[in-house]
C-alpha atoms as a PDB file:
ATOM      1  CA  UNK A   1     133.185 136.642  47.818  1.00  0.00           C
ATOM      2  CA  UNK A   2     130.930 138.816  45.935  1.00  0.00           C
ATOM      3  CA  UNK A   3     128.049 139.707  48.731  1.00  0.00           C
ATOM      4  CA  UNK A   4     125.184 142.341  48.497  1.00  0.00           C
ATOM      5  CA  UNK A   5     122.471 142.713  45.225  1.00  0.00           C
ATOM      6  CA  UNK A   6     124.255 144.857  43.690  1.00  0.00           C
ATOM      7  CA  UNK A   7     127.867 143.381  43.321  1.00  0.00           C
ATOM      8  CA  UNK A   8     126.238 140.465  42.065  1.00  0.00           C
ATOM      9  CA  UNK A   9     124.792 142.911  39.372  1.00  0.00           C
ATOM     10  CA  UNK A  10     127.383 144.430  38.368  1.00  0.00           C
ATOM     11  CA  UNK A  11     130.020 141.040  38.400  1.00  0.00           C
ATOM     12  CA  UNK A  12     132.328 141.617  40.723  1.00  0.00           C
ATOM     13  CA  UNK A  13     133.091 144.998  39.984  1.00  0.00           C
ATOM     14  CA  UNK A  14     132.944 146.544  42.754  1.00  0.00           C
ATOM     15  CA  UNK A  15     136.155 148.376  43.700  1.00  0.00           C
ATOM     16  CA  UNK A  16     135.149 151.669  42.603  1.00  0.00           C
ATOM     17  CA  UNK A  17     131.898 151.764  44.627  1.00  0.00           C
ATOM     18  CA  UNK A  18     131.685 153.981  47.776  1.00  0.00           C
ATOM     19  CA  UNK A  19     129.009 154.310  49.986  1.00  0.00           C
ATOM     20  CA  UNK A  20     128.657 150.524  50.285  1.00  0.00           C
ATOM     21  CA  UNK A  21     128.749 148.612  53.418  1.00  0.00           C
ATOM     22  CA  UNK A  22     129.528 145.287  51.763  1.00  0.00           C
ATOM     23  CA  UNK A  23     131.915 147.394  49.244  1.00  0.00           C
ATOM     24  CA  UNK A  24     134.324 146.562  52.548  1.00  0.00           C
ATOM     25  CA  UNK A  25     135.276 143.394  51.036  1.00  0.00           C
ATOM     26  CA  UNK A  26     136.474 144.753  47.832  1.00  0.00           C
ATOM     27  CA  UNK A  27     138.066 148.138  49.085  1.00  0.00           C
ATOM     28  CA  UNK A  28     138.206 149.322  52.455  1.00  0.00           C
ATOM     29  CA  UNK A  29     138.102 153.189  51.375  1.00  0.00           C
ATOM     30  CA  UNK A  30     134.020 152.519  50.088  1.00  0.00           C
ATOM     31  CA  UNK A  31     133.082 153.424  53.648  1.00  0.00           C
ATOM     32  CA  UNK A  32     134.197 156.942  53.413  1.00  0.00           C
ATOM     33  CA  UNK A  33     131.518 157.782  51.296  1.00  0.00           C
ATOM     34  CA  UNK A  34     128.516 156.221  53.269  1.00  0.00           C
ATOM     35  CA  UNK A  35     125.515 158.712  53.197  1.00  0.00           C
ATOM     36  CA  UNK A  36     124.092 159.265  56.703  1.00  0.00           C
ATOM     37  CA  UNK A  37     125.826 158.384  60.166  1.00  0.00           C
ATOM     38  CA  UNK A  38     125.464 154.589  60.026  1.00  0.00           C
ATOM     39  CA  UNK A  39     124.338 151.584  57.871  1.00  0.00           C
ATOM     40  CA  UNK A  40     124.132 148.141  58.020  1.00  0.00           C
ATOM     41  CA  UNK A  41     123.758 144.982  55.263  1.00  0.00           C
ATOM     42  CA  UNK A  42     122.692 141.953  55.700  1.00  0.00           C
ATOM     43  CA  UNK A  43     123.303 138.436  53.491  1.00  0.00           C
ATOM     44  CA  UNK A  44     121.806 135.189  53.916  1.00  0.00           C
ATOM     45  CA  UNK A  45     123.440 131.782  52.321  1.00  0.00           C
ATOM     46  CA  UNK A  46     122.531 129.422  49.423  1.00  0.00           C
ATOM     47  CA  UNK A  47     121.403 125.593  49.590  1.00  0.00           C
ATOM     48  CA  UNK A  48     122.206 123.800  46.681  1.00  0.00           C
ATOM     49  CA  UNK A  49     122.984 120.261  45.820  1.00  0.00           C
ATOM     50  CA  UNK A  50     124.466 119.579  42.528  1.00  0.00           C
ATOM     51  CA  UNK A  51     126.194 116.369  41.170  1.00  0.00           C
ATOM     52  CA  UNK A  52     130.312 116.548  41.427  1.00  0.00           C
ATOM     53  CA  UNK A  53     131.776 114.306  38.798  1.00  0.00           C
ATOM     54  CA  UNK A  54     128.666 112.160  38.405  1.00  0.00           C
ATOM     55  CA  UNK A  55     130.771 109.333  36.755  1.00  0.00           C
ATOM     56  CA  UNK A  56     132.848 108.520  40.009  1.00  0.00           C
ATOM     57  CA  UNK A  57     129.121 109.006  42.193  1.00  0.00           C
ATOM     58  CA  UNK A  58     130.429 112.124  43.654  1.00  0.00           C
ATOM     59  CA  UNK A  59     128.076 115.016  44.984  1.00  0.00           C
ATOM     60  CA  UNK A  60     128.831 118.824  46.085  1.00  0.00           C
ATOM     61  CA  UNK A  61     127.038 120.487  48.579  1.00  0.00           C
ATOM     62  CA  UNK A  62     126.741 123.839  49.077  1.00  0.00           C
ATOM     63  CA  UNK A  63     124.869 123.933  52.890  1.00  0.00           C
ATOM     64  CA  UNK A  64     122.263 127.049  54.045  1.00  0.00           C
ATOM     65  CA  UNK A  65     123.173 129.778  56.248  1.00  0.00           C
ATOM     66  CA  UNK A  66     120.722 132.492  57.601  1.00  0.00           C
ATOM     67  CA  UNK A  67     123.945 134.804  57.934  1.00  0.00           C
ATOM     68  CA  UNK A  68     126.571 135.029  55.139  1.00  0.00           C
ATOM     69  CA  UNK A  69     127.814 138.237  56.084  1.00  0.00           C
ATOM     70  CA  UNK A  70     126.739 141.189  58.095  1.00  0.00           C
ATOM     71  CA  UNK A  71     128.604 144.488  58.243  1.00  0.00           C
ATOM     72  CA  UNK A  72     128.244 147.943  60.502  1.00  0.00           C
ATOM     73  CA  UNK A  73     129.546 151.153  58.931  1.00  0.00           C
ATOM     74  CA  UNK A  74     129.615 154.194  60.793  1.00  0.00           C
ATOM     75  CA  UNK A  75     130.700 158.111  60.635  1.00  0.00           C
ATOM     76  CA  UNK A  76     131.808 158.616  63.802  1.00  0.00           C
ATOM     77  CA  UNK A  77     133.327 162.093  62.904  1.00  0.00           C
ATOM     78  CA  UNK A  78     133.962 164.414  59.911  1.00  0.00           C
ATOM     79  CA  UNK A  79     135.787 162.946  57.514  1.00  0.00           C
ATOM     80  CA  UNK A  80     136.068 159.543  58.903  1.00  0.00           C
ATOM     81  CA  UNK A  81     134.267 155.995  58.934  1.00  0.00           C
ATOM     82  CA  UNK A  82     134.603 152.892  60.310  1.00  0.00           C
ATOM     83  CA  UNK A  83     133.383 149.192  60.004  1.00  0.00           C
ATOM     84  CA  UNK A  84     132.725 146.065  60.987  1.00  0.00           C
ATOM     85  CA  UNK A  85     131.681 142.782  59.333  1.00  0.00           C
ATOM     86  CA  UNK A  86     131.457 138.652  59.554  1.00  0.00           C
ATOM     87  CA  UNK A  87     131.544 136.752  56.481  1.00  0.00           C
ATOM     88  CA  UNK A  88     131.997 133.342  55.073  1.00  0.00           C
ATOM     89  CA  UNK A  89     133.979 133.065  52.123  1.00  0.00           C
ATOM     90  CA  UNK A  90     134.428 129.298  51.488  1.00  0.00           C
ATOM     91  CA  UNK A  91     131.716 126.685  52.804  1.00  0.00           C
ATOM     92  CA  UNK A  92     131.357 123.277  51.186  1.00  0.00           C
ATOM     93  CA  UNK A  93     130.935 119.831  51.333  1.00  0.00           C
ATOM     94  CA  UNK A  94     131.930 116.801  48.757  1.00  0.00           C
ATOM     95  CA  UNK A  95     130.135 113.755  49.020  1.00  0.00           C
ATOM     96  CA  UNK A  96     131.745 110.985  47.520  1.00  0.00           C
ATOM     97  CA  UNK A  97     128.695 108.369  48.485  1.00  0.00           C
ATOM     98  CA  UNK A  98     128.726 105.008  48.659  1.00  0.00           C
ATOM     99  CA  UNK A  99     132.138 103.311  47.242  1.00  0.00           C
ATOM    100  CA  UNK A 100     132.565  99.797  46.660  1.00  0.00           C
ATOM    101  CA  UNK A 101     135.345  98.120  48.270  1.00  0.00           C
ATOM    102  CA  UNK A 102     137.346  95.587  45.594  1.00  0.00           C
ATOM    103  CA  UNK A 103     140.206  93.848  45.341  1.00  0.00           C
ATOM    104  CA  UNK A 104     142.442  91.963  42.714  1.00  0.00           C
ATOM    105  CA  UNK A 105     140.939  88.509  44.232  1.00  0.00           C
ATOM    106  CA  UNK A 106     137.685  90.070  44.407  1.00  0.00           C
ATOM    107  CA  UNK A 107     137.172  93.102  41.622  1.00  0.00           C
ATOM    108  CA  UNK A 108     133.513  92.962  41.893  1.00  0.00           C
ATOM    109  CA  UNK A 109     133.532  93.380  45.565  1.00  0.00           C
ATOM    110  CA  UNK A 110     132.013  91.877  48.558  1.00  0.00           C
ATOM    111  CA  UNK A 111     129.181  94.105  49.005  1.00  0.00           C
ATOM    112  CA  UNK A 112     131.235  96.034  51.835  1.00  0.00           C
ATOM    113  CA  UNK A 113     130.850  99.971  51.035  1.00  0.00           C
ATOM    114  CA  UNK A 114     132.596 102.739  52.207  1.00  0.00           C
ATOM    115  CA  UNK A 115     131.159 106.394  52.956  1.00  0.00           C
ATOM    116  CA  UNK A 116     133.517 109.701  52.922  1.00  0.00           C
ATOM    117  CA  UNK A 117     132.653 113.189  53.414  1.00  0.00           C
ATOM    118  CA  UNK A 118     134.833 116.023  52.593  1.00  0.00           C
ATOM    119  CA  UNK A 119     133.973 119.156  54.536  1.00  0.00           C
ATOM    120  CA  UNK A 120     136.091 122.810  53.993  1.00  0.00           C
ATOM    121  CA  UNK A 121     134.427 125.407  56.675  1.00  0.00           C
ATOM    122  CA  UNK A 122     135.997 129.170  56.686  1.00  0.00           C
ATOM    123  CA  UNK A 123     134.421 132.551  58.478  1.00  0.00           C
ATOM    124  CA  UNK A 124     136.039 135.795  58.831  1.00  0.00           C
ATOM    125  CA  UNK A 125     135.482 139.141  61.204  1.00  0.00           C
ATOM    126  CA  UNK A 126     137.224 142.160  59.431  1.00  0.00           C
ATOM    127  CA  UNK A 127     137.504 145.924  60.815  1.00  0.00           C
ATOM    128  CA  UNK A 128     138.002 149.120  58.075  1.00  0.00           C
ATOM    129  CA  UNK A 129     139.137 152.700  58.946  1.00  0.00           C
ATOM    130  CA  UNK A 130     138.661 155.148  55.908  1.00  0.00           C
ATOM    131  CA  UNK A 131     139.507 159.007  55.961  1.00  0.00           C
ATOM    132  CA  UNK A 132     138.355 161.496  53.458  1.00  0.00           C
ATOM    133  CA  UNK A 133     141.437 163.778  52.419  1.00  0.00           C
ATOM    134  CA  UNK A 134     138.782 165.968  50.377  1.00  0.00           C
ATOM    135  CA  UNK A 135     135.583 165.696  49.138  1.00  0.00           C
ATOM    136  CA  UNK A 136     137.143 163.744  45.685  1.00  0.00           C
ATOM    137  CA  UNK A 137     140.055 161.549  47.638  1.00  0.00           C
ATOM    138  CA  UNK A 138     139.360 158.520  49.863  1.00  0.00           C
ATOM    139  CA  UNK A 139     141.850 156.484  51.662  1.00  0.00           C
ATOM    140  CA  UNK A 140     140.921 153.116  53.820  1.00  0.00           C
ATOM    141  CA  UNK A 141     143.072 150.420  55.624  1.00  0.00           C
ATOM    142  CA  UNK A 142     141.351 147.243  56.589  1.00  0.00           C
ATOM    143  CA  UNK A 143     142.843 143.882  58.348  1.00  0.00           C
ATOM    144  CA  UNK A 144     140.917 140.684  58.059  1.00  0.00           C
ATOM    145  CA  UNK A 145     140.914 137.081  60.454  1.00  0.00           C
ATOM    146  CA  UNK A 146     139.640 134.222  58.907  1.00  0.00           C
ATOM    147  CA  UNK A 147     139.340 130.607  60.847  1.00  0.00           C
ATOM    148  CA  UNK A 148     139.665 127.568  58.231  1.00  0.00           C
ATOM    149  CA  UNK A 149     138.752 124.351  59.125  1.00  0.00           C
ATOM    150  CA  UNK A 150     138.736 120.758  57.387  1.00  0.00           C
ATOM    151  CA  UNK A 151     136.528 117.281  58.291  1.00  0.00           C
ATOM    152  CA  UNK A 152     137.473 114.456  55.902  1.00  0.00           C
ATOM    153  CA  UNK A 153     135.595 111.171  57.237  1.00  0.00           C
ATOM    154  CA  UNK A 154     136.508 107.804  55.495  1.00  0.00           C
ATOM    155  CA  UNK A 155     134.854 104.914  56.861  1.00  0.00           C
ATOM    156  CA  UNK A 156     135.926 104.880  60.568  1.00  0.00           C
ATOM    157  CA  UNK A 157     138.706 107.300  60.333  1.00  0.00           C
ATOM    158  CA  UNK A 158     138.190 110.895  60.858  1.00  0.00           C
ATOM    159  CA  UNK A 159     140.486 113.469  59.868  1.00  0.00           C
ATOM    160  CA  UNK A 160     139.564 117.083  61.365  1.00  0.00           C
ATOM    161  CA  UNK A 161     141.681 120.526  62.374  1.00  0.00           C
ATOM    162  CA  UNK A 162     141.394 124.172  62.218  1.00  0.00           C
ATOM    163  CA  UNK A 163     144.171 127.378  61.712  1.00  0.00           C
ATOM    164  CA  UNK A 164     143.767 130.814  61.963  1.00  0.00           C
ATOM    165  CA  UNK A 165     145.740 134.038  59.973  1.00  0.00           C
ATOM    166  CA  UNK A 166     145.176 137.425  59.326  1.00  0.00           C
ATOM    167  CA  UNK A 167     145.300 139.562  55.933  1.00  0.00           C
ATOM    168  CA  UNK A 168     145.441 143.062  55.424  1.00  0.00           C
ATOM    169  CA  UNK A 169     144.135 145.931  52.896  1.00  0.00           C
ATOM    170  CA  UNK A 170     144.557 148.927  51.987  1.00  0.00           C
ATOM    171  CA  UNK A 171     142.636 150.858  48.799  1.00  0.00           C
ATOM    172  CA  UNK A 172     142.021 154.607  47.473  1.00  0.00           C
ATOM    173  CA  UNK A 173     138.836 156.292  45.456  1.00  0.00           C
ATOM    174  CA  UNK A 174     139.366 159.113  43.725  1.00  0.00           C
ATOM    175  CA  UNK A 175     136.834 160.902  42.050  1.00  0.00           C
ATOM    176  CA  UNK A 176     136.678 162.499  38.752  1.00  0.00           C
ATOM    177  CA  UNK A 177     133.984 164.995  38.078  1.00  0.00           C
ATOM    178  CA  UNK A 178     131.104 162.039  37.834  1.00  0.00           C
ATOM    179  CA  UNK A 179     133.477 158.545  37.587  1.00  0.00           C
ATOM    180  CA  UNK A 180     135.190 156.902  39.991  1.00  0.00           C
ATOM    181  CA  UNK A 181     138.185 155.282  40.100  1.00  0.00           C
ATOM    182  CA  UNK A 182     139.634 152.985  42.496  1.00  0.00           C
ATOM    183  CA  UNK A 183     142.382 150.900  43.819  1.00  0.00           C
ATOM    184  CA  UNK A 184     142.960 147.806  46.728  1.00  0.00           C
ATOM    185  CA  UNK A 185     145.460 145.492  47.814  1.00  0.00           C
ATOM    186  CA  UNK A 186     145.297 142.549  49.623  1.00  0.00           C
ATOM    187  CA  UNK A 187     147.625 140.550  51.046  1.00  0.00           C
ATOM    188  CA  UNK A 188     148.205 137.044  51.033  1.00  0.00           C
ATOM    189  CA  UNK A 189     145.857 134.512  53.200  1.00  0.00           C
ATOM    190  CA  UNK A 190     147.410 131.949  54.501  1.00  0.00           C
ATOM    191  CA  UNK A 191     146.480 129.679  57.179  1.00  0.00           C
ATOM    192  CA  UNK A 192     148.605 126.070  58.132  1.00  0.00           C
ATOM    193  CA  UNK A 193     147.025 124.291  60.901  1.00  0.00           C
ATOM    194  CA  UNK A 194     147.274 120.719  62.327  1.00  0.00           C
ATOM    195  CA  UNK A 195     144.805 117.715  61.399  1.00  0.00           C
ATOM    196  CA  UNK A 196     144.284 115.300  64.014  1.00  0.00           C
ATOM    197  CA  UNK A 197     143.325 110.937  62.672  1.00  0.00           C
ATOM    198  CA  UNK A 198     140.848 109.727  65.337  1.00  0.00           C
ATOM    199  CA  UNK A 199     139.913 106.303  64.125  1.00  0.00           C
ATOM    200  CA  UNK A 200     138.114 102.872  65.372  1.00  0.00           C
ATOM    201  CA  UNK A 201     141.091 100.601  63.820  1.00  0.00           C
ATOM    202  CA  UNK A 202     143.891  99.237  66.208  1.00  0.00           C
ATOM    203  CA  UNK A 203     146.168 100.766  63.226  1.00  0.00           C
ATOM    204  CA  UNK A 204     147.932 104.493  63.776  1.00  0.00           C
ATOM    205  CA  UNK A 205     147.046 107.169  61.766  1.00  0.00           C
ATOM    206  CA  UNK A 206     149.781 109.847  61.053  1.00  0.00           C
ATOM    207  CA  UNK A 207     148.743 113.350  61.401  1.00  0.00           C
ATOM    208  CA  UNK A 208     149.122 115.574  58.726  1.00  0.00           C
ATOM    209  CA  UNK A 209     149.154 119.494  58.121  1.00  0.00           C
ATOM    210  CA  UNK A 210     146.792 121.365  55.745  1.00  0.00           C
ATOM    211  CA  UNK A 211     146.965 124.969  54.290  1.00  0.00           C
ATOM    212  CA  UNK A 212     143.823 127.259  53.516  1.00  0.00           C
ATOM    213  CA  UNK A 213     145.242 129.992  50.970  1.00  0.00           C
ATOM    214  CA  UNK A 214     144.174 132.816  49.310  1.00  0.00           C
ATOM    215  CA  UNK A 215     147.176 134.466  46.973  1.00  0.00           C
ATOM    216  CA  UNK A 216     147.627 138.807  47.290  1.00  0.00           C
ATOM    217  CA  UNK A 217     145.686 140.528  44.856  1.00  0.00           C
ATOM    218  CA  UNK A 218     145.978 143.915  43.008  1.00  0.00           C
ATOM    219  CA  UNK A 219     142.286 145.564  41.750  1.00  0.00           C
ATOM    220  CA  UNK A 220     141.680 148.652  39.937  1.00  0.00           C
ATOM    221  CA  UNK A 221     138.060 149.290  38.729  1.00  0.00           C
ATOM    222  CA  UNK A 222     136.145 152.399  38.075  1.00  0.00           C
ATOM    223  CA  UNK A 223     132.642 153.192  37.998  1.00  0.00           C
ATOM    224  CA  UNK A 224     130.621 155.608  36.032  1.00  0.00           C
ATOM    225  CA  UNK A 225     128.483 158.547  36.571  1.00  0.00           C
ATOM    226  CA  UNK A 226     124.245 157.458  36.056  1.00  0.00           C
ATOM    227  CA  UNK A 227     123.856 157.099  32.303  1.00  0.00           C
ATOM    228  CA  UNK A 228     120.158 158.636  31.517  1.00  0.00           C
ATOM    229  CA  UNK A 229     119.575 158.864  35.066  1.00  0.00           C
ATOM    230  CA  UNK A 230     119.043 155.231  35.728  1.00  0.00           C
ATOM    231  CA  UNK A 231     122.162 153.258  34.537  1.00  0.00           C
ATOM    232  CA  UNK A 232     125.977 152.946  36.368  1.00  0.00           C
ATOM    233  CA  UNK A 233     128.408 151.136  34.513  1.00  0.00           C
ATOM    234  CA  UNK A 234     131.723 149.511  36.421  1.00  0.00           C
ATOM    235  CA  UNK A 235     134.863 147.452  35.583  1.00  0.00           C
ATOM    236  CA  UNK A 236     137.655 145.829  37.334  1.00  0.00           C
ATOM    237  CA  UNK A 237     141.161 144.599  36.317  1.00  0.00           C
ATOM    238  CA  UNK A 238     142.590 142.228  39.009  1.00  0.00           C
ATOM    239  CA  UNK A 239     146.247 140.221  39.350  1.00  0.00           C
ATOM    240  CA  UNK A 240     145.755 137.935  41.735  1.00  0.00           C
ATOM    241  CA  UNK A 241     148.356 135.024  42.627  1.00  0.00           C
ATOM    242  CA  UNK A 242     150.491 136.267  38.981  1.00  0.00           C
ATOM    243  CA  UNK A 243     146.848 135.664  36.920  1.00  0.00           C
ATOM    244  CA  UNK A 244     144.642 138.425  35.620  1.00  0.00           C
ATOM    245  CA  UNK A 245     141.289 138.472  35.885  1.00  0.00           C
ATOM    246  CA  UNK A 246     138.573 140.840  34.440  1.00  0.00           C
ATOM    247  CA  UNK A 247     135.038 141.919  35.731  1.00  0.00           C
ATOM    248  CA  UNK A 248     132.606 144.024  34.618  1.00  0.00           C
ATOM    249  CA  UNK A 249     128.395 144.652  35.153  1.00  0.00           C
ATOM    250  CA  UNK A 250     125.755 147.205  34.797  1.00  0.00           C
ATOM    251  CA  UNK A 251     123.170 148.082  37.163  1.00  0.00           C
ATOM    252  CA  UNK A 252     119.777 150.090  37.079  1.00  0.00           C
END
């Protein structure tokens, strides 16, 4: 969930950073600092293909999207922002291929083979209000809803459902002579929805309930004033579901 150039430059580390419209997924207060009246960012997806567990003839595929996110900042008055954006956070598929079918009376199989697809689809549309106390103080709230959905295909069954929730966040900047330093939390993401069997056999399938989840998070970063007028430095600490996690990058 690391969109934009320069978040990917810097690892991650990206709390700290005002002025950045896809900074809104790392700490709703960024916005307060936008320069100008409005901005917008773009992202496109990835394609890749790359072999899951090649022993067991597995595959994971990561599928192309011409929008990854998009976000719309805006000052609408003094001391205040607000934003928009759409973003996918999770978006895969496992290909397990072509597995033989055997049994005790028959270990090296008939020739029969079954195919099975595992497909995990998620988007999300989040809003962010941020308010500048003073010119060194930035506060932002932000609330986030996400749609999860599953498609696991075996053979003729199909399992497929989708469940919705909503997360909210709330972060600070404060500014210290030339560094930043910054803080956002995030609650939990959880969204339980129903999957639904539809399947060719005469046999019932039992439905069954599945869980997207994302755990709360705590992030503090900071980033630094230019280093010989060309280099920022940032770092973030992170506890997120009870583990800690550490980030840090350089940009130029």
């Amino acid at each position: 969930n690391r969109p934009g150039a320069q978040a990917y430059a810097q690892g991650g580390a990206f709390v700290a950073n005002g002025g950045n419209v896809t900074g809104m997924l790392f700490n709703p207060a960024g916005i307060a600092q936008l320069e100008g009246k409005l901005a917008f960012a773009c992202e496109a997806g990835w394609n890749s293909r790359t072999e899951y567990l090649p022993f067991f003839n597995f595959t994971f595929t990561a599928q192309m999207h011409p929008l990854q996110f998009a976000g719309l900042a805006m000052v609408p008055k003094p001391k205040w922002a607000v934003g928009a954006y759409y973003f996918r956070p999770t978006d895969y598929e496992i290909d397990f291929g072509g597995i033989s079918v055997t049994t005790p009376n028959d270990p090296a199989g008939n020739g029969a083979v079954i195919e099975s697809v595992f497909e995990r689809r998620q988007f999300g549309l989040g809003i962010n209000l941020a308010r500048s106390i003073n010119k060194n103080w930035h506060l932002g709230l932000g609330m986030e809803w996400r749609r999860a959905g599953i498609r696991d295909e075996i053979s003729n069954v199909l399992a497929h459902g989708e469940a919705n929730a909503m997360r909210f966040a709330l972060g600070s900047i404060v500014q210290v002579r030339d560094w930043r330093l910054g803080v956002s939390l995030r609650s939990q993401y959880k969204a339980t929805g129903a999957a639904v069997y539809t399947t060719d056999s005469a046999l019932a399938a039992p439905n069954f309930d599945f869980t997207a989840r994302e755990p709360a998070s705590v992030r503090l970063g900071f980033a630094s004033p230019e280093f010989f007028k060309r280099l920022r430095v940032s770092g973030d600490v992170a506890t997120i579901g009870g583990q800690r996690r550490v980030a840090a990058g350089a940009v130029g």
